[in-house]
C-alpha atoms as a PDB file:
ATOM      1  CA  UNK A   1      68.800 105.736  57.695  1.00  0.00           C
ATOM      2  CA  UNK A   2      71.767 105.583  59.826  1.00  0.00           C
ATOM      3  CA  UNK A   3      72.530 102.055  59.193  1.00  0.00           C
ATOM      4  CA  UNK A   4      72.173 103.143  55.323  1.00  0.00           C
ATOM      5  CA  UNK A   5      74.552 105.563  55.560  1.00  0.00           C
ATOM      6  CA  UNK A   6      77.211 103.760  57.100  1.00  0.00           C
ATOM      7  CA  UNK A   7      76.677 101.066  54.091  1.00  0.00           C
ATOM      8  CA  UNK A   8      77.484 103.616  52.081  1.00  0.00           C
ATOM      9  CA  UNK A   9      80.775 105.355  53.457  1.00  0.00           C
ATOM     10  CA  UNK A  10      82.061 101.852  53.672  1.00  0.00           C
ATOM     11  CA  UNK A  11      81.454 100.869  49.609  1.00  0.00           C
ATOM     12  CA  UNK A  12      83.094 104.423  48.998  1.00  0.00           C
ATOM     13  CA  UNK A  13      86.023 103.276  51.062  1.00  0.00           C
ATOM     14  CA  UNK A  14      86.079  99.836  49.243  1.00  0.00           C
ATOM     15  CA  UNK A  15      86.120 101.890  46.317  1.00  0.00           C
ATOM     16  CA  UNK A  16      88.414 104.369  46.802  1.00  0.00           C
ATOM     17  CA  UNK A  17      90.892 101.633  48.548  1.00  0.00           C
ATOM     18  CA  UNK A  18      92.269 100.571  45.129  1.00  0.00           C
ATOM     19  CA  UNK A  19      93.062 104.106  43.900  1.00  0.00           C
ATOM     20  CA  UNK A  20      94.688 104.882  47.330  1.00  0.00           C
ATOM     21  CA  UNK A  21      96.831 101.709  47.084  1.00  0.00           C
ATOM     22  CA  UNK A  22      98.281 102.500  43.567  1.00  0.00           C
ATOM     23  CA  UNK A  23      98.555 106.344  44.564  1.00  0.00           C
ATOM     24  CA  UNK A  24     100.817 104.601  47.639  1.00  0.00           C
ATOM     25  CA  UNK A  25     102.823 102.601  45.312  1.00  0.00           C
ATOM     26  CA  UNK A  26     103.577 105.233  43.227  1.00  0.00           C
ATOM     27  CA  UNK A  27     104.739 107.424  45.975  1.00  0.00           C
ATOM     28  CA  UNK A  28     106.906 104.914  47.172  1.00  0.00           C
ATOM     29  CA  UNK A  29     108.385 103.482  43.978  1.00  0.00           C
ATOM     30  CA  UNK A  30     112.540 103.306  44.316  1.00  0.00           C
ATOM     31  CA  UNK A  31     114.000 106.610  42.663  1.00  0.00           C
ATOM     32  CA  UNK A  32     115.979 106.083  39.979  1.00  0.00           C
ATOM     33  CA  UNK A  33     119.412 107.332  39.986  1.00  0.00           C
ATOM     34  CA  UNK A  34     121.626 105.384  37.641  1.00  0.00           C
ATOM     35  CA  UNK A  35     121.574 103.767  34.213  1.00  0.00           C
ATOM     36  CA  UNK A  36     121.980 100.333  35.767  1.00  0.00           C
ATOM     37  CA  UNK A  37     118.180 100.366  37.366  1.00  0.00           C
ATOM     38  CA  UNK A  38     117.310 100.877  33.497  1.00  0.00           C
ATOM     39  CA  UNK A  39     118.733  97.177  32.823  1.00  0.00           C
ATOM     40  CA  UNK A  40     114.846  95.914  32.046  1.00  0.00           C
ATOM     41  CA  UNK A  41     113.026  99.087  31.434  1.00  0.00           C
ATOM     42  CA  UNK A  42     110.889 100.387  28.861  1.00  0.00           C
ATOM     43  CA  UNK A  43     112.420 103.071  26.600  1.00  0.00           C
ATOM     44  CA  UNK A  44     110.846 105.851  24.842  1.00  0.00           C
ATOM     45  CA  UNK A  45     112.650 106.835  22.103  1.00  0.00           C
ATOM     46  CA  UNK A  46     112.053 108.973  18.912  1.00  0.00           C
ATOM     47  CA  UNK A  47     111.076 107.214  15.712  1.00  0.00           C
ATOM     48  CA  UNK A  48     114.172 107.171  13.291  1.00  0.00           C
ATOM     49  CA  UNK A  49     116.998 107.452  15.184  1.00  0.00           C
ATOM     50  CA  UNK A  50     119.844 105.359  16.216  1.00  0.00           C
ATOM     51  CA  UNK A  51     119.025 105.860  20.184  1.00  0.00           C
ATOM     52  CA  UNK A  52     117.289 102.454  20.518  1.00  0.00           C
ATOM     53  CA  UNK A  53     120.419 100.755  19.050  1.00  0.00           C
ATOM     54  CA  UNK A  54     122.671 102.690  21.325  1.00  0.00           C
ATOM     55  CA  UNK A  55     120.270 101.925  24.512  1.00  0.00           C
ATOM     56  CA  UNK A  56     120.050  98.439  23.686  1.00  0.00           C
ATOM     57  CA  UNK A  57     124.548  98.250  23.394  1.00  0.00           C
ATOM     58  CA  UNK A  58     124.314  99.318  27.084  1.00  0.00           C
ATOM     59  CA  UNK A  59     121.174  97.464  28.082  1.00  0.00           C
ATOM     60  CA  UNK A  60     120.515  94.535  26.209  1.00  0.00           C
ATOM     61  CA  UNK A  61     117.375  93.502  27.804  1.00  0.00           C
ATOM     62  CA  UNK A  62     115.756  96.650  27.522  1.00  0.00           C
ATOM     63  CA  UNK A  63     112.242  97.656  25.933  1.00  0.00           C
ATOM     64  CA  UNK A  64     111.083  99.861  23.048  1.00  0.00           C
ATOM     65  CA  UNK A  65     108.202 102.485  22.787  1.00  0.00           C
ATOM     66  CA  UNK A  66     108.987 104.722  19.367  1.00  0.00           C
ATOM     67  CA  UNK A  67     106.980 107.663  19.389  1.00  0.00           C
ATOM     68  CA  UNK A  68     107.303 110.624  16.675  1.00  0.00           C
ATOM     69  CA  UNK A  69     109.006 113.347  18.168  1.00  0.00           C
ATOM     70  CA  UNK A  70     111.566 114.050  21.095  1.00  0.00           C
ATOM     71  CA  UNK A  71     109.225 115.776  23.320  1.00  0.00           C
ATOM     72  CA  UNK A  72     106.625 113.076  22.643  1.00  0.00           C
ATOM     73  CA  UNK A  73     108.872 110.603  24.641  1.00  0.00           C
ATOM     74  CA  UNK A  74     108.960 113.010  27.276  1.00  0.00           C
ATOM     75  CA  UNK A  75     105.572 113.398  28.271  1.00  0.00           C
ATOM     76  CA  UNK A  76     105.313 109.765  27.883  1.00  0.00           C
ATOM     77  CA  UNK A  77     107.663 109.149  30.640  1.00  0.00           C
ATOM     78  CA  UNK A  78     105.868 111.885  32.766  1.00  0.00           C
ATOM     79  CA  UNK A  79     102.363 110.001  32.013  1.00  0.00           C
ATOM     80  CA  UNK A  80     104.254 106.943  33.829  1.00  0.00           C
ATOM     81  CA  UNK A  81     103.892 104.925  29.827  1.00  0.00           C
ATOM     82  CA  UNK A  82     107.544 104.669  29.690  1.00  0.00           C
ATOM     83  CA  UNK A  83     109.976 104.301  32.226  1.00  0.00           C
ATOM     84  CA  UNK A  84     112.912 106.546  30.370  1.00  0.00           C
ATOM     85  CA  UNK A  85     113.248 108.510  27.442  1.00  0.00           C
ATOM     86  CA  UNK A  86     116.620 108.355  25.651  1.00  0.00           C
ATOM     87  CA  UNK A  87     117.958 111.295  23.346  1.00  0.00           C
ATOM     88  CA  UNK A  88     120.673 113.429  23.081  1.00  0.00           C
ATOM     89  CA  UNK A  89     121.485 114.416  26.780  1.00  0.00           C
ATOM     90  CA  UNK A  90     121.461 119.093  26.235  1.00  0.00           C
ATOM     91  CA  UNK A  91     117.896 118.406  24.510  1.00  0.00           C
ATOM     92  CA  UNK A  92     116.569 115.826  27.247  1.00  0.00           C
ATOM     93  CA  UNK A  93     117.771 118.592  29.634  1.00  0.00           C
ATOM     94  CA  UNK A  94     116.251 121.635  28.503  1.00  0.00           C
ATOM     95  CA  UNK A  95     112.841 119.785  28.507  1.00  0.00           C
ATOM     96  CA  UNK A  96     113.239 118.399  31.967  1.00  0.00           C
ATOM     97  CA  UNK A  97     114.252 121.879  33.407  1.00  0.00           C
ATOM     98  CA  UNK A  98     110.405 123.061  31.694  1.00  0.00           C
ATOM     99  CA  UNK A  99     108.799 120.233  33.379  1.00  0.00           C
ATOM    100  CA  UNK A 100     108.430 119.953  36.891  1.00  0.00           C
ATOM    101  CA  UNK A 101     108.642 116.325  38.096  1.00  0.00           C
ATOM    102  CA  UNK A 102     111.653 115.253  35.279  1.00  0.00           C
ATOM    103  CA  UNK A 103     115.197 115.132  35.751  1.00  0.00           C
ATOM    104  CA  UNK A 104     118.361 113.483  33.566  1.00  0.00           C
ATOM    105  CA  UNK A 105     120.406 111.221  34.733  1.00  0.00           C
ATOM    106  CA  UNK A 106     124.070 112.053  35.128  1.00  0.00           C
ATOM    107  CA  UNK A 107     125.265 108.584  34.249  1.00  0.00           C
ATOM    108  CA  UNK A 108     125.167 108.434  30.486  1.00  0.00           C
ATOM    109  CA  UNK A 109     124.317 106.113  28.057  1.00  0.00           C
ATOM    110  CA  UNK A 110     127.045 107.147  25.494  1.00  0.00           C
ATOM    111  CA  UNK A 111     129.206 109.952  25.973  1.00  0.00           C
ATOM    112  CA  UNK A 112     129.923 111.720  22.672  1.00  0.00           C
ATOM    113  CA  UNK A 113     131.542 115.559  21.627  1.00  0.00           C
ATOM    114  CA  UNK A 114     129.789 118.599  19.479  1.00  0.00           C
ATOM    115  CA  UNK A 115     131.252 120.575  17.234  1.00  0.00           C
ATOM    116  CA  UNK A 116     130.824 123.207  13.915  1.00  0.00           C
ATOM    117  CA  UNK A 117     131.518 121.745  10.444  1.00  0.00           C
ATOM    118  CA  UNK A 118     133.039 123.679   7.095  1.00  0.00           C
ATOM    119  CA  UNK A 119     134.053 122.010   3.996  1.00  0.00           C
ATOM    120  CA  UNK A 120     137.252 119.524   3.735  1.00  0.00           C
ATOM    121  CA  UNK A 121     139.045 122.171   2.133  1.00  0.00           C
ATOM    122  CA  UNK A 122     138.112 125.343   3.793  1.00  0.00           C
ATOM    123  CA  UNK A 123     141.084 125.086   6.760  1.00  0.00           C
ATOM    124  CA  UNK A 124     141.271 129.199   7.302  1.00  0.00           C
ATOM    125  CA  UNK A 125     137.555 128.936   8.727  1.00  0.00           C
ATOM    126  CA  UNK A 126     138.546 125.895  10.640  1.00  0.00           C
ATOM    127  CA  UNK A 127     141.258 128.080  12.238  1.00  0.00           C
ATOM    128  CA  UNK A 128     139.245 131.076  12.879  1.00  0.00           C
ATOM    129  CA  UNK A 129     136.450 128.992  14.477  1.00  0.00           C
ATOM    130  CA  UNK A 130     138.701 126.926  16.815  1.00  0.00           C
ATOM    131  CA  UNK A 131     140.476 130.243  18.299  1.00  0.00           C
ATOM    132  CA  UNK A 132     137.068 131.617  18.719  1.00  0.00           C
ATOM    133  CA  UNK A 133     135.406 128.572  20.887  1.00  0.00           C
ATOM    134  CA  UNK A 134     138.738 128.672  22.526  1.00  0.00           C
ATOM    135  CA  UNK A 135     139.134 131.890  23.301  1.00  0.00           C
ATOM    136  CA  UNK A 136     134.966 131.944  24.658  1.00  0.00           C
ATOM    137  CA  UNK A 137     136.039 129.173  27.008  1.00  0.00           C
ATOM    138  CA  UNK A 138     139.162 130.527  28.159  1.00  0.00           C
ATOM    139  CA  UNK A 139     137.522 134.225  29.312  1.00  0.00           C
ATOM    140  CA  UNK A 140     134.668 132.318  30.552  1.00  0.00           C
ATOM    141  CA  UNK A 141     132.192 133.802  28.315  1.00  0.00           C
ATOM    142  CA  UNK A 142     131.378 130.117  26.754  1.00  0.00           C
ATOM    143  CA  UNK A 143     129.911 129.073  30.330  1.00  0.00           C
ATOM    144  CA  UNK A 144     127.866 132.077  30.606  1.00  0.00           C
ATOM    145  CA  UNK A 145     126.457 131.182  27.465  1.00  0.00           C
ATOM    146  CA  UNK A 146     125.846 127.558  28.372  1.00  0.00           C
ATOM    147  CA  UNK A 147     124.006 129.074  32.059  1.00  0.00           C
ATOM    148  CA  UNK A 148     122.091 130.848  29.765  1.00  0.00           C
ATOM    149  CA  UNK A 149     121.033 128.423  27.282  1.00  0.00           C
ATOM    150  CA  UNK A 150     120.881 125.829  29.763  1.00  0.00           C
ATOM    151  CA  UNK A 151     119.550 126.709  33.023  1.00  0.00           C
ATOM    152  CA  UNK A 152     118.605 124.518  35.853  1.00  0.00           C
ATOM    153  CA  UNK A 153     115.198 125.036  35.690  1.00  0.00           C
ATOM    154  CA  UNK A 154     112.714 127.095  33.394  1.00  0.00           C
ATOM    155  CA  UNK A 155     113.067 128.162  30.094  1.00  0.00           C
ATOM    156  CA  UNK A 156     116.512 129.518  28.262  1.00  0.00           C
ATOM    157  CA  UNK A 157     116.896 133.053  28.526  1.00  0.00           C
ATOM    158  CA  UNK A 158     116.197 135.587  25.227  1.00  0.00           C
ATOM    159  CA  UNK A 159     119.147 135.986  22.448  1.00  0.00           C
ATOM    160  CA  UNK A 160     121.539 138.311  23.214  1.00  0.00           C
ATOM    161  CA  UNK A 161     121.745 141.414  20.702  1.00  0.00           C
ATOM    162  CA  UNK A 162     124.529 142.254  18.533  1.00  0.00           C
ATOM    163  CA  UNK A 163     125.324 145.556  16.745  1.00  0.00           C
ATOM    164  CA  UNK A 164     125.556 145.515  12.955  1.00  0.00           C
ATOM    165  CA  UNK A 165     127.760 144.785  10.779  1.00  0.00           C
ATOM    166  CA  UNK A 166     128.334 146.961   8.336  1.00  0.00           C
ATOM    167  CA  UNK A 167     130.036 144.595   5.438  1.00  0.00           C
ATOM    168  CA  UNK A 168     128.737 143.188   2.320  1.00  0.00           C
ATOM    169  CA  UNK A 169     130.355 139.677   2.888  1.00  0.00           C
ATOM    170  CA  UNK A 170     128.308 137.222   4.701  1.00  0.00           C
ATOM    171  CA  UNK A 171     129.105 134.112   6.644  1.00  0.00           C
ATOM    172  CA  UNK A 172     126.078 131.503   5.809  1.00  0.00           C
ATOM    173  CA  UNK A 173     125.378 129.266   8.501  1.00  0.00           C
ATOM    174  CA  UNK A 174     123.377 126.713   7.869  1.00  0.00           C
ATOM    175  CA  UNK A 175     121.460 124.647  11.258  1.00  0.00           C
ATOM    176  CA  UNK A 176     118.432 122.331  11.642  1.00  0.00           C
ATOM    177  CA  UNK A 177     116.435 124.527  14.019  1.00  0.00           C
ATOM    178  CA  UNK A 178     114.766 121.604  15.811  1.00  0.00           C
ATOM    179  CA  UNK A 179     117.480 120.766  18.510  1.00  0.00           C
ATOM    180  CA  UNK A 180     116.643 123.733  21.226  1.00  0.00           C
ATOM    181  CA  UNK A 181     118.546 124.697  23.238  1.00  0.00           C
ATOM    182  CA  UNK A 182     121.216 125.030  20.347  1.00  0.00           C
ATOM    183  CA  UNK A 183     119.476 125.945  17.774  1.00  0.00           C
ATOM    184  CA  UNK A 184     115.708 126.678  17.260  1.00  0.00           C
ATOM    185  CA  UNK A 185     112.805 129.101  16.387  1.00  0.00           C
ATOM    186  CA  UNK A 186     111.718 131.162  19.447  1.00  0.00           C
ATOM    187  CA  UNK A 187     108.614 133.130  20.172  1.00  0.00           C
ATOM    188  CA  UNK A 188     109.071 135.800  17.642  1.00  0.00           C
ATOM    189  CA  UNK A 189     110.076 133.402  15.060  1.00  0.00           C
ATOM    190  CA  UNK A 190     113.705 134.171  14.856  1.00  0.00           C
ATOM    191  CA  UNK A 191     116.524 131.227  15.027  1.00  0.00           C
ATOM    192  CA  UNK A 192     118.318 131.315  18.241  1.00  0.00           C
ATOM    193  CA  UNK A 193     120.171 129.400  20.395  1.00  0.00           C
ATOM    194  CA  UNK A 194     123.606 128.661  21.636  1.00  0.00           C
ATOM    195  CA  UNK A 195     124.980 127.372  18.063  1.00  0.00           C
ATOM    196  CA  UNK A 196     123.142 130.898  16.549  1.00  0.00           C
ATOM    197  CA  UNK A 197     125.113 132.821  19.566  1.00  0.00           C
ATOM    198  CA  UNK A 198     128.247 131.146  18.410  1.00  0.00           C
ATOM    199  CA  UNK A 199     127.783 131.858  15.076  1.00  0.00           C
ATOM    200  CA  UNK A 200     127.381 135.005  15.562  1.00  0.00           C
ATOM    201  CA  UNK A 201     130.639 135.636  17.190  1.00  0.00           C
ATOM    202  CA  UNK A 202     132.664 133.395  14.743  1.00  0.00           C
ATOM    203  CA  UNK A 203     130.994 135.633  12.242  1.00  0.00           C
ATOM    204  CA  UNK A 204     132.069 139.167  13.616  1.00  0.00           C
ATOM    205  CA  UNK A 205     135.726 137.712  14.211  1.00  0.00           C
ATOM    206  CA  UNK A 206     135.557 137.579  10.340  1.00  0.00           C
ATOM    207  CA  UNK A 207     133.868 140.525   9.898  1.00  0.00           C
ATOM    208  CA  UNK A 208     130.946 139.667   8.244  1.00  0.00           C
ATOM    209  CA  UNK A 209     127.476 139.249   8.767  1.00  0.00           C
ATOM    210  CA  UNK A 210     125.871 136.223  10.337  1.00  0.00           C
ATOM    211  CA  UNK A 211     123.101 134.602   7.506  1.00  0.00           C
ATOM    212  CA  UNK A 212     121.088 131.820   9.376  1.00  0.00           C
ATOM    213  CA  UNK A 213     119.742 128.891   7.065  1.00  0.00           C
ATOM    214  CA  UNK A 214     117.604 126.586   8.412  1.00  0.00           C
ATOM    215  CA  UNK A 215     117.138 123.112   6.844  1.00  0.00           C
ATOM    216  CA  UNK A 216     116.484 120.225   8.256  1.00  0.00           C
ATOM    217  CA  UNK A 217     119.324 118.509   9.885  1.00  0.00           C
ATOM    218  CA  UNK A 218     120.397 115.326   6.957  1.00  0.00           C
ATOM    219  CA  UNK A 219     120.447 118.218   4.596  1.00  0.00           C
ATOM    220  CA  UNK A 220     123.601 120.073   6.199  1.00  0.00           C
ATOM    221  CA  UNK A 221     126.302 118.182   5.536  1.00  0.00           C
ATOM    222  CA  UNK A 222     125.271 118.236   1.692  1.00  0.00           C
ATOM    223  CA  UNK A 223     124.141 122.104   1.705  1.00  0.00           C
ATOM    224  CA  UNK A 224     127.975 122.424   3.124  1.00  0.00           C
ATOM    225  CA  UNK A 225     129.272 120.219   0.577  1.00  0.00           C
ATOM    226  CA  UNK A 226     127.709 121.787  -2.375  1.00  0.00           C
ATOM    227  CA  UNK A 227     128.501 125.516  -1.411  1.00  0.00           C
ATOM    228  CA  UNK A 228     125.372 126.542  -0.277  1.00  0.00           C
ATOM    229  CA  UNK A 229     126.163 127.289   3.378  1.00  0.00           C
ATOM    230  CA  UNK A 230     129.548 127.929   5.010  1.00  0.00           C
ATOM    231  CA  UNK A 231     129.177 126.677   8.302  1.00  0.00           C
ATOM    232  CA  UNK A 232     126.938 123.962   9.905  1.00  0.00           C
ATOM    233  CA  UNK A 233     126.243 123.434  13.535  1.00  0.00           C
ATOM    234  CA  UNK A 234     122.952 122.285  15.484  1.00  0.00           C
ATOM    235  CA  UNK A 235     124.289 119.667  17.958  1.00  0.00           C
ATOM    236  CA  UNK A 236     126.548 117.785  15.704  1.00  0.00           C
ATOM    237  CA  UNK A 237     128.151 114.774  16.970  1.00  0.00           C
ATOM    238  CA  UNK A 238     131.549 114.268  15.801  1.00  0.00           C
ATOM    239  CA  UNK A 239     132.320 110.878  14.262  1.00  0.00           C
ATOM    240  CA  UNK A 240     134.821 109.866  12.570  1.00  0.00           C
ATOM    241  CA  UNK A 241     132.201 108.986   9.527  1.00  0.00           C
ATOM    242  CA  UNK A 242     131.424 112.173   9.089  1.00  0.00           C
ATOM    243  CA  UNK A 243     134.982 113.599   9.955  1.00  0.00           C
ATOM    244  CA  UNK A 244     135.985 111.856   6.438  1.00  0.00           C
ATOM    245  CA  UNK A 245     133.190 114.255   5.032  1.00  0.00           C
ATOM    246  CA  UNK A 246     133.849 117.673   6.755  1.00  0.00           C
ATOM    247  CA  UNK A 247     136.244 119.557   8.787  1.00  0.00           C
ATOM    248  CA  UNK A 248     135.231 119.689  12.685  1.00  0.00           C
ATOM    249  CA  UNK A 249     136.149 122.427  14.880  1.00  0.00           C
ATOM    250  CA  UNK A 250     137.524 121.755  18.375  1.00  0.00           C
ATOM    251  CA  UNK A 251     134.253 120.347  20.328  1.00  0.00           C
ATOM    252  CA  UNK A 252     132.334 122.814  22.023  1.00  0.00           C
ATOM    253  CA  UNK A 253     130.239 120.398  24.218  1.00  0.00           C
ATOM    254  CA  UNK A 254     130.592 117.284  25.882  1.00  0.00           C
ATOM    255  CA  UNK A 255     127.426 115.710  25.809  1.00  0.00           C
ATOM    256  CA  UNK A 256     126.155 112.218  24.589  1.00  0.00           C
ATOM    257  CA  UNK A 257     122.958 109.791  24.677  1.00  0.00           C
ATOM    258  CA  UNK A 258     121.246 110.197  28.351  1.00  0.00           C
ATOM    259  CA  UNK A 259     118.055 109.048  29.662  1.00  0.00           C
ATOM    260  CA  UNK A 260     115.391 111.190  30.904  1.00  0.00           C
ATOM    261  CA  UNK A 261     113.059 109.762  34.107  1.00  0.00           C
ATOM    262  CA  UNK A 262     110.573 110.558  37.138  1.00  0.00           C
ATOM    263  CA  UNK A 263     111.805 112.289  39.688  1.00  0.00           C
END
């Protein structure tokens, strides 16, 4: 009995020994802290998007997983399938700060600029915005948006309320509500978000009242172009491609492609 026993805590042990050794080597794996430890890494990246091309003019040598949405990549990086997720750095950030065990890089893949759009020939709203965003940063209001939007950790904090507007005119903003934390449906089903907030100040400026559209994000442009909307934003990069199509405010955010790993 005793010498059966001692059989079998030492086949447990041999069994166990594996899982202990890859639990070991996980624990110790190098952290990562800089693009450059990506060089031969495996990528997750969302299907249909240009992230894989922009990944691969840093890091020619690195690996593709495509999966079918943003926060897809995400959890496949936290499952250890994928050694980095690569997206647009505010929405890789605002799912690492909702997932323990995440984090974003501060070296960045691309660095790019955000900004509103209004039609080629509509330069009084261009004005109006612009003095806006500059006049948010300049009190400091803009960053205690971005805190809130944005935070460290956890999730972005509830819309902000603003009194009415009593006014028949309307400023139409149209925004693909799919890039949180700038623009996207919250629990109660409304569009929020740090473009919405934005909006919404542009839009009292003028005196009218904010009207949110949401479309999905290759139909803006073309809703602005064809009248149906005034204003677009929901993370826009500003290119000069699409500069020859609309007007861009002053950027709002400095942000770019990043990559999202382990901590």
């Amino acid at each position: 009995m005793v010498n059966r026993s001692y059989r079998v805590v030492g086949l447990s042990t041999l069994l166990l020994l594996p899982v202990l050794l890859i639990g070991c080597g996980r624990d110790q794996r190098q952290p990562i802290t800089s693009i450059d430890q990506l060089a031969k890494a495996s990528f997750a990246v969302p299907t249909g998007t240009v992230a894989d091309q922009l990944v691969r003019s840093r890091l020619p040598d690195a690996q593709f997983q495509y999966f079918n949405s943003v926060l897809d990549t995400c959890l496949a990086v936290n499952a250890g399938k994928a050694d980095a997720a690569a997206y647009d750095e505010p929405i890789l950030r605002n799912i690492a700060a909702k997932t323990p065990g995440l984090k974003v890089l501060d070296d960045m893949i691309t660095v790019d600029e955000y900004g509103f759009a209004v039609r080629l020939t509509d330069d009084a709203l261009k004005v109006t915005m612009d003095a806006v965003l500059q006049e948010l940063k300049a009190s400091g209001e803009y960053d205690r948006m971005r805190s809130r939007w944005l935070p460290a950790k956890g999730v972005p904090a509830p819309m902000p309320t603003f009194p009415p507007i009593e006014s028949s005119e309307e400023l139409r903003f149209g925004t693909a509500a799919v890039t949180e934390p700038f623009s996207f449906v919250d629990g109660s089903r409304e569009v929020v978000g740090l473009d919405i907030e934005l909006a919404h100040h542009i839009a009292r400026r003028l005196g009218k009242k904010l009207v949110v559209v949401n479309m999905d994000f290759g139909g803006m442009i073309p809703a602005l172009a064809s009248g149906k909307v005034d204003m677009i934003g929901a993370c826009i990069t500003i290119t000069e491609e699409r500069a020859q199509r609309v007007l861009f405010s002053v950027p709002y955010y400095k942000g770019g492609i990043a990559a999202l790993v382990r901590e």
